[in-house]
C-alpha atoms as a PDB file:
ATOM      1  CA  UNK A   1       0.000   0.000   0.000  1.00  0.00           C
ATOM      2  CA  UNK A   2       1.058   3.039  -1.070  1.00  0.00           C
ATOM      3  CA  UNK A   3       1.143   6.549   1.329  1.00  0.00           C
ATOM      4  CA  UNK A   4       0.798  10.271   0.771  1.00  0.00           C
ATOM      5  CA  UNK A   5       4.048  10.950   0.605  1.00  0.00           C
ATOM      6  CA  UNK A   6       4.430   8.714  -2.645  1.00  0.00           C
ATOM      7  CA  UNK A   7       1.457  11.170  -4.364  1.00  0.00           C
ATOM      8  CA  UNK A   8       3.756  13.908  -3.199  1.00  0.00           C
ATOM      9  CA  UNK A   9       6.166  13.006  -5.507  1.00  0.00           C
ATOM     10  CA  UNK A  10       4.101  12.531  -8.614  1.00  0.00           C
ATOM     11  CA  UNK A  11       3.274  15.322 -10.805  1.00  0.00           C
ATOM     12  CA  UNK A  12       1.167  17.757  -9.726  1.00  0.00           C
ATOM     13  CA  UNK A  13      -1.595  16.563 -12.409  1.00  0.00           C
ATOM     14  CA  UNK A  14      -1.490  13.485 -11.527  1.00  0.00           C
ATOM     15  CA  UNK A  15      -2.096  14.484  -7.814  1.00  0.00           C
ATOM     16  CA  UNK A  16      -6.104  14.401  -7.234  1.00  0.00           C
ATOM     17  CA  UNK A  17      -6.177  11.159  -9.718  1.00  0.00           C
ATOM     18  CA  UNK A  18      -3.490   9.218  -7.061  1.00  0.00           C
ATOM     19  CA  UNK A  19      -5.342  10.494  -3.863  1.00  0.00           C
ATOM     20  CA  UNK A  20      -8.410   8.713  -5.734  1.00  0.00           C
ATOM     21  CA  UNK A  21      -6.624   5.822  -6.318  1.00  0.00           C
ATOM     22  CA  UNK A  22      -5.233   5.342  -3.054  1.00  0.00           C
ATOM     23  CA  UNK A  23      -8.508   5.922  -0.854  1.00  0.00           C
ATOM     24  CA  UNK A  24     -10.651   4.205  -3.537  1.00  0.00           C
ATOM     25  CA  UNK A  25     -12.729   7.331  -3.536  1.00  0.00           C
ATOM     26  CA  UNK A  26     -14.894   7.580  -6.822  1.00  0.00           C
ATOM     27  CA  UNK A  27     -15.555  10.807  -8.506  1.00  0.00           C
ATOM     28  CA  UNK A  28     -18.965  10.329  -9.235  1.00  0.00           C
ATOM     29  CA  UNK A  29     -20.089   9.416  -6.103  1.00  0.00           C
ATOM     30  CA  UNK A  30     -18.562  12.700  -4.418  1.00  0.00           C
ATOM     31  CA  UNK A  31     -20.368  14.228  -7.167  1.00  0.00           C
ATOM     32  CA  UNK A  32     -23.894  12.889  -6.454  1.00  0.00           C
ATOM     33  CA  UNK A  33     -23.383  13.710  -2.575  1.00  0.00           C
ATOM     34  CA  UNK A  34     -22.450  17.121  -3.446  1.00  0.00           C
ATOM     35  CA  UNK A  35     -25.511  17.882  -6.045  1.00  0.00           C
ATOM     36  CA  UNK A  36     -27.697  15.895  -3.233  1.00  0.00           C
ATOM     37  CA  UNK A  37     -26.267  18.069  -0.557  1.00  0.00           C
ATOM     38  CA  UNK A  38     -27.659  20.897  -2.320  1.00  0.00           C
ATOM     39  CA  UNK A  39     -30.491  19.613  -2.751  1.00  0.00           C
ATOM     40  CA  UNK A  40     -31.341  19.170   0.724  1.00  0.00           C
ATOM     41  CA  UNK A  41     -29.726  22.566   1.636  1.00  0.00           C
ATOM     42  CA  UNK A  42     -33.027  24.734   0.771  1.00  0.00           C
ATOM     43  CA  UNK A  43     -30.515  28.345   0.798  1.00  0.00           C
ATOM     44  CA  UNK A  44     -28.168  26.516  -1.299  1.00  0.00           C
ATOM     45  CA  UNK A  45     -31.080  25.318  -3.735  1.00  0.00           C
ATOM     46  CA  UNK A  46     -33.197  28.423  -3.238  1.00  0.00           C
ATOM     47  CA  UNK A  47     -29.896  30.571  -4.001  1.00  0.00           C
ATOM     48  CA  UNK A  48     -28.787  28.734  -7.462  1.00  0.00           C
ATOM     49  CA  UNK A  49     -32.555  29.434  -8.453  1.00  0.00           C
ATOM     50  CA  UNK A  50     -32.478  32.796  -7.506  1.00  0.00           C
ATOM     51  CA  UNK A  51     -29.180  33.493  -9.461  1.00  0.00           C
ATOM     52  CA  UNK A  52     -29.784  31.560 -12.607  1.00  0.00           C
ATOM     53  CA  UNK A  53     -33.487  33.939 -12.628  1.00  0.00           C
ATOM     54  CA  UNK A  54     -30.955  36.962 -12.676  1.00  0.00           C
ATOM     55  CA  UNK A  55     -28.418  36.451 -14.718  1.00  0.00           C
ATOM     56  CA  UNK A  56     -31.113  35.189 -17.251  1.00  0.00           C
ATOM     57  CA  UNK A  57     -33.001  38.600 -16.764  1.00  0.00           C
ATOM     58  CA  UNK A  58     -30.274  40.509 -17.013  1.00  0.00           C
ATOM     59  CA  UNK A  59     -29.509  38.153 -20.618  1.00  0.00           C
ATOM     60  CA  UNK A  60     -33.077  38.850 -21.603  1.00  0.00           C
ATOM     61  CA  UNK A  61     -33.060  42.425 -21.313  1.00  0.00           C
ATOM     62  CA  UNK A  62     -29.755  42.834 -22.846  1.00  0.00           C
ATOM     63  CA  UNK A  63     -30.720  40.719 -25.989  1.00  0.00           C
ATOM     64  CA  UNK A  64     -34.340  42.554 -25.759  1.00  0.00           C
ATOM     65  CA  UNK A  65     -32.973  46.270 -25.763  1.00  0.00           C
ATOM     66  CA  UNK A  66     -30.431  45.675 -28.825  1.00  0.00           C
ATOM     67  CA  UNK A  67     -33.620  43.996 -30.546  1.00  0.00           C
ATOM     68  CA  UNK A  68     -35.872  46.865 -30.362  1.00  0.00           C
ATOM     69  CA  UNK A  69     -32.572  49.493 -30.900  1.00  0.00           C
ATOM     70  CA  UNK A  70     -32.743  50.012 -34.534  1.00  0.00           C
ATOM     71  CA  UNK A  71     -29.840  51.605 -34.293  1.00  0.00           C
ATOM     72  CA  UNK A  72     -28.003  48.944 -32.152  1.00  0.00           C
ATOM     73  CA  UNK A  73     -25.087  47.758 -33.773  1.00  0.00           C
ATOM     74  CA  UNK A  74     -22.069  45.765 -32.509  1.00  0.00           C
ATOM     75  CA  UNK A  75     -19.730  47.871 -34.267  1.00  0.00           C
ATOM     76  CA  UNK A  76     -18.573  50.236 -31.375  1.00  0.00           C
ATOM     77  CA  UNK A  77     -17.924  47.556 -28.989  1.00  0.00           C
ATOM     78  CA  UNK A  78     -15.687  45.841 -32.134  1.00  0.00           C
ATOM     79  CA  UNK A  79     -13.785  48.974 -32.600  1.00  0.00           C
ATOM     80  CA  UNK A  80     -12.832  49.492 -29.178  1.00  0.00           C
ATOM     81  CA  UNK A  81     -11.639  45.915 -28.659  1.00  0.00           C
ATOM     82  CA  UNK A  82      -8.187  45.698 -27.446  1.00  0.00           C
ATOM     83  CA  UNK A  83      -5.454  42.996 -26.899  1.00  0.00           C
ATOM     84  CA  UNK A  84      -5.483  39.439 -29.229  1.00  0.00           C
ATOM     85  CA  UNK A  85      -9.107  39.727 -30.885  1.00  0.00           C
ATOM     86  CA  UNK A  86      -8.635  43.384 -31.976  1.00  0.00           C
ATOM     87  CA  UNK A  87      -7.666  42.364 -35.407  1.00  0.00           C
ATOM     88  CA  UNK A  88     -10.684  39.730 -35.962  1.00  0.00           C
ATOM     89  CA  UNK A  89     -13.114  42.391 -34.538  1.00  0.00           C
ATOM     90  CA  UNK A  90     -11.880  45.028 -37.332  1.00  0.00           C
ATOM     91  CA  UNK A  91     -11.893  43.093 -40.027  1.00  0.00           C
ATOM     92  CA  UNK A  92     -15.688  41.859 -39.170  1.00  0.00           C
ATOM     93  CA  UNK A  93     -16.543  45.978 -38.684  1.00  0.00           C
ATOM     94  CA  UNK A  94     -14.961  46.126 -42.231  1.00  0.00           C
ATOM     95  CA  UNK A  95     -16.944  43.541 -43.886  1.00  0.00           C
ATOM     96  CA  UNK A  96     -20.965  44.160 -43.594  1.00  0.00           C
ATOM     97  CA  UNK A  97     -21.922  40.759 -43.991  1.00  0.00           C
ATOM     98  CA  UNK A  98     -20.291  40.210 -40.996  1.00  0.00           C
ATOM     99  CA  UNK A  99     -21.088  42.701 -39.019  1.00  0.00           C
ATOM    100  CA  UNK A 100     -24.743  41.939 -39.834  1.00  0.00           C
ATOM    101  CA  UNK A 101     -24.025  38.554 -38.552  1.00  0.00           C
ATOM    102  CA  UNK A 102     -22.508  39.513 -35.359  1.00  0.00           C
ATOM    103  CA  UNK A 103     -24.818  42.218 -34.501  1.00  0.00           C
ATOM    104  CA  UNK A 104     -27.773  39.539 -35.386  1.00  0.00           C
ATOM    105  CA  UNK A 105     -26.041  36.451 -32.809  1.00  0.00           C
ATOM    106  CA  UNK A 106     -25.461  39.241 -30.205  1.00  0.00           C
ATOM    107  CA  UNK A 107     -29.750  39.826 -29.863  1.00  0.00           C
ATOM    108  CA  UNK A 108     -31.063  36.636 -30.456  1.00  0.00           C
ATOM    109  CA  UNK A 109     -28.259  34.828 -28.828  1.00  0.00           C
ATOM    110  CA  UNK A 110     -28.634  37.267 -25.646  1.00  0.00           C
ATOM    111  CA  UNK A 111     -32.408  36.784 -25.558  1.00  0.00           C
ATOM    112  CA  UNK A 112     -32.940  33.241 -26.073  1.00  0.00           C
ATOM    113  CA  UNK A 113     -30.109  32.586 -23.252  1.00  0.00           C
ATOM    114  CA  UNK A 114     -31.718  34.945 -21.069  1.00  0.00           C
ATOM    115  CA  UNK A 115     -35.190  33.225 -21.576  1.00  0.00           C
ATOM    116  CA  UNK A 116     -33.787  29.874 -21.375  1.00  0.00           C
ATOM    117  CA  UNK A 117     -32.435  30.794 -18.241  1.00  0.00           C
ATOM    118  CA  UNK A 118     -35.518  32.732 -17.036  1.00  0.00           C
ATOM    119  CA  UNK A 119     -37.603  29.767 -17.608  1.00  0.00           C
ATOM    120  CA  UNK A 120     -35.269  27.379 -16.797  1.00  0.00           C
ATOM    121  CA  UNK A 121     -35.522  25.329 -20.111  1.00  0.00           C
ATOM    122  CA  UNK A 122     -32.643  23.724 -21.879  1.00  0.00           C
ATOM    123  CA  UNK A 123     -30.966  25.459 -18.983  1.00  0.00           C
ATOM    124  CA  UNK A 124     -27.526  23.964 -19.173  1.00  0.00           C
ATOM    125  CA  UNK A 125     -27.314  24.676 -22.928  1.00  0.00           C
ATOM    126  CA  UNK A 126     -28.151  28.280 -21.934  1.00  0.00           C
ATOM    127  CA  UNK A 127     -25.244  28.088 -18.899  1.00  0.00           C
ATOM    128  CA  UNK A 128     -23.180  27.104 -22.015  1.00  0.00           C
ATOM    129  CA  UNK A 129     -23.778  29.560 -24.770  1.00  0.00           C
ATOM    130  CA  UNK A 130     -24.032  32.338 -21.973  1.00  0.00           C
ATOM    131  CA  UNK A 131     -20.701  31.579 -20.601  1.00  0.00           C
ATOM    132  CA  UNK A 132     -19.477  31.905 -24.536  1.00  0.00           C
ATOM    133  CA  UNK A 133     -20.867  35.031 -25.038  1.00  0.00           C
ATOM    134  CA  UNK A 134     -19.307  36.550 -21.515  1.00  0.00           C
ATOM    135  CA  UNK A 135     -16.319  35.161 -22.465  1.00  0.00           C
ATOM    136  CA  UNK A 136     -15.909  36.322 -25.603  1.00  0.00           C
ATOM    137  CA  UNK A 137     -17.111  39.746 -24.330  1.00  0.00           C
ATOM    138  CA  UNK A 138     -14.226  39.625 -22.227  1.00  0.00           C
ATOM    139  CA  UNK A 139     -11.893  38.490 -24.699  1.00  0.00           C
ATOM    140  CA  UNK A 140     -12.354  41.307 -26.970  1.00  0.00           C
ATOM    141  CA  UNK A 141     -12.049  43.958 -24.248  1.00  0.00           C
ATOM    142  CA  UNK A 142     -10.062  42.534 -21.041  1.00  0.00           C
ATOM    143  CA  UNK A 143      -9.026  44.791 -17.972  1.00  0.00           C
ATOM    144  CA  UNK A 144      -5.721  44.371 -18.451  1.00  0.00           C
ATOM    145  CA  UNK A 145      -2.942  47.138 -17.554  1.00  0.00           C
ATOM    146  CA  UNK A 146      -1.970  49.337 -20.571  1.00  0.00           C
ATOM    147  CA  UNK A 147      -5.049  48.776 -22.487  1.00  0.00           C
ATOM    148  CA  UNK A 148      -7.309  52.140 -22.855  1.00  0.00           C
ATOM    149  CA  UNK A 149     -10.495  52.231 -23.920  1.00  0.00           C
ATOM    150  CA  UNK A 150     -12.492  55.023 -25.430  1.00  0.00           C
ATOM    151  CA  UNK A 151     -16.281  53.774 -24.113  1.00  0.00           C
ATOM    152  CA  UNK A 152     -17.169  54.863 -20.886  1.00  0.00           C
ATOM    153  CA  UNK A 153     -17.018  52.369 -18.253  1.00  0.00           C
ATOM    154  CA  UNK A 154     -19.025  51.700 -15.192  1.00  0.00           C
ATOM    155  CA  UNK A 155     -16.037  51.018 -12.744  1.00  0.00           C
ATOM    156  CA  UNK A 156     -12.267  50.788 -12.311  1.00  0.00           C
ATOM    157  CA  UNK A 157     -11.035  46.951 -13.341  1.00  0.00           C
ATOM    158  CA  UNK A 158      -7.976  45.082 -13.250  1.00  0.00           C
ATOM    159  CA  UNK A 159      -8.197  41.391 -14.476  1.00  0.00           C
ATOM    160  CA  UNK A 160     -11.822  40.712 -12.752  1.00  0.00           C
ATOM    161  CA  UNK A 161     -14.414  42.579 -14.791  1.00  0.00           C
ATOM    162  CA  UNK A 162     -17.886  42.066 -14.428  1.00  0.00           C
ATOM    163  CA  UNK A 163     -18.316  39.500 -17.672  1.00  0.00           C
ATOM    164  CA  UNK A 164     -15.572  36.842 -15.957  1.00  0.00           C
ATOM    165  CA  UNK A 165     -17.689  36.913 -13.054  1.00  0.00           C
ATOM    166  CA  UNK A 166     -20.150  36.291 -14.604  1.00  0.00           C
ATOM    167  CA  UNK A 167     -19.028  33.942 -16.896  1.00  0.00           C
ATOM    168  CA  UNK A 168     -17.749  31.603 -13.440  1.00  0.00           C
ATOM    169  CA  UNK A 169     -21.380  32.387 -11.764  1.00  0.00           C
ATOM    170  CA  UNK A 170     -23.256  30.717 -15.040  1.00  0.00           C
ATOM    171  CA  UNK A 171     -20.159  27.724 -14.709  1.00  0.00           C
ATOM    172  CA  UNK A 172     -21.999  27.268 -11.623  1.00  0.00           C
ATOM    173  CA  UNK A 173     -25.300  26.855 -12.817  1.00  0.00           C
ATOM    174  CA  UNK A 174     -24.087  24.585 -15.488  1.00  0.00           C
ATOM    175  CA  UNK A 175     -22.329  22.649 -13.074  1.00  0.00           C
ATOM    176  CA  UNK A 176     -25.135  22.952 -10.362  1.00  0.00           C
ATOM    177  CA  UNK A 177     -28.998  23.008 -12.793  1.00  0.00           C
ATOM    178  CA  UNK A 178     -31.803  23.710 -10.905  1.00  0.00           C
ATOM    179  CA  UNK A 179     -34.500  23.552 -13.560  1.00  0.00           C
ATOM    180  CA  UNK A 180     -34.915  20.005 -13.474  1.00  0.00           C
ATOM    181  CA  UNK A 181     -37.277  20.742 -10.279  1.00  0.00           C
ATOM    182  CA  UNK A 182     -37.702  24.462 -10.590  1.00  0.00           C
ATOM    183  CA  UNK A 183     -38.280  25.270 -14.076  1.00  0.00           C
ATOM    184  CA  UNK A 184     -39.764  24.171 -16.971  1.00  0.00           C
ATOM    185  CA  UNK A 185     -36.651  21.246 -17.786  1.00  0.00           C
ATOM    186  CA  UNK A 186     -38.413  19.213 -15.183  1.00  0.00           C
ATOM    187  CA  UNK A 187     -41.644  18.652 -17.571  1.00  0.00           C
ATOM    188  CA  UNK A 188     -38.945  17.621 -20.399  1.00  0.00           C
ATOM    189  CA  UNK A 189     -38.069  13.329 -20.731  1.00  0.00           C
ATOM    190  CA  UNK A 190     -34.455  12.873 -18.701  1.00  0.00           C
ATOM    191  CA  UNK A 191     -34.789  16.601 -16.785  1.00  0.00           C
ATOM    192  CA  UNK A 192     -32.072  14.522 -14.297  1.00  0.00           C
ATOM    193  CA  UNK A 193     -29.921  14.538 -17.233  1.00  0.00           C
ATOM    194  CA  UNK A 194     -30.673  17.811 -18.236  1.00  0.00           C
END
């Protein structure tokens, strides 16, 4: 039998998979536990409910107020980008078929993640696409030192802006769904799956 201090010497990757080796501990059952855990915990439950509502208003109304903008276009945000996507956000600027593109994913994509959320239908998928968006969001206009940007902003930010932390709160309702028991997933065949 092997001890801790063998794991010790292992790569650090490797690390979490020898601990499970040598105490015969199986991911998927500390899995279950945790998601049951929650489960029973009603402010844990209640809370993941209660966030995945919000961030899929705040989706909705974002995708909802570009929609009825008929002036809305994406092209602003793509000119101010900064850092290793400035070049692809020009060139889509430059070309109209792609800005029409862009400008058309940014509303529909915001709304129908922000009423999949809201509703709590398909509501992983919507974790999933909304994380994409965020990220890219971020991606095209990180916090970094040096960069400048000529759009107002709402608040002083290094690194941690407001789309990262939002991107890791939607990880958490991806990783944690609540719409298999509040939200219209649970009425859908497999909602445990879900």
């Amino acid at each position: 039998s092997r001890g801790l201090g063998d794991v010790y010497k292992r790569q650090p990757l490797s690390l979490v998979i020898q601990f499970y080796e040598i105490y015969n501990i199986n991911r998927e059952d500390i899995m279950v536990s945790l998601h049951q855990s929650i489960k029973d915990n009603d402010f844990q439950f209640y809370g993941l409910v209660v966030l995945r509502v919000l961030i899929g208003w705040h989706f909705l109304y974002e995708g909802i107020s570009k929609l009825i903008n008929p002036y809305w276009s994406s092209a602003a945000y793509l000119l101010d980008s900064k850092w290793i996507f400035s070049g692809l956000a020009k060139t889509i600027v430059a070309n109209p078929t792609l800005l029409s593109i862009s400008d058309y994913v940014n509303m529909w994509g915001l709304t129908l993640v922000g009423v999949s959320l809201l509703l709590g239908l398909l509501s992983r998928y919507g974790a999933l696409f909304g994380m994409t968006f965020v990220c890219l969001y971020y991606l095209f206009a990180p916090p970094l030192l040096g960069l400048e940007y000529g759009r107002p902003g709402e608040g002083s930010y290094l690194i941690v802006n407001k789309n990262l932390i939002e991107a890791c709160a939607l990880w958490v309702l991806y990783c944690f769904p609540t719409s298999h028991i509040i939200g219209l997933d649970r009425f859908l065949p497999g909602a445990e799956k879900n």
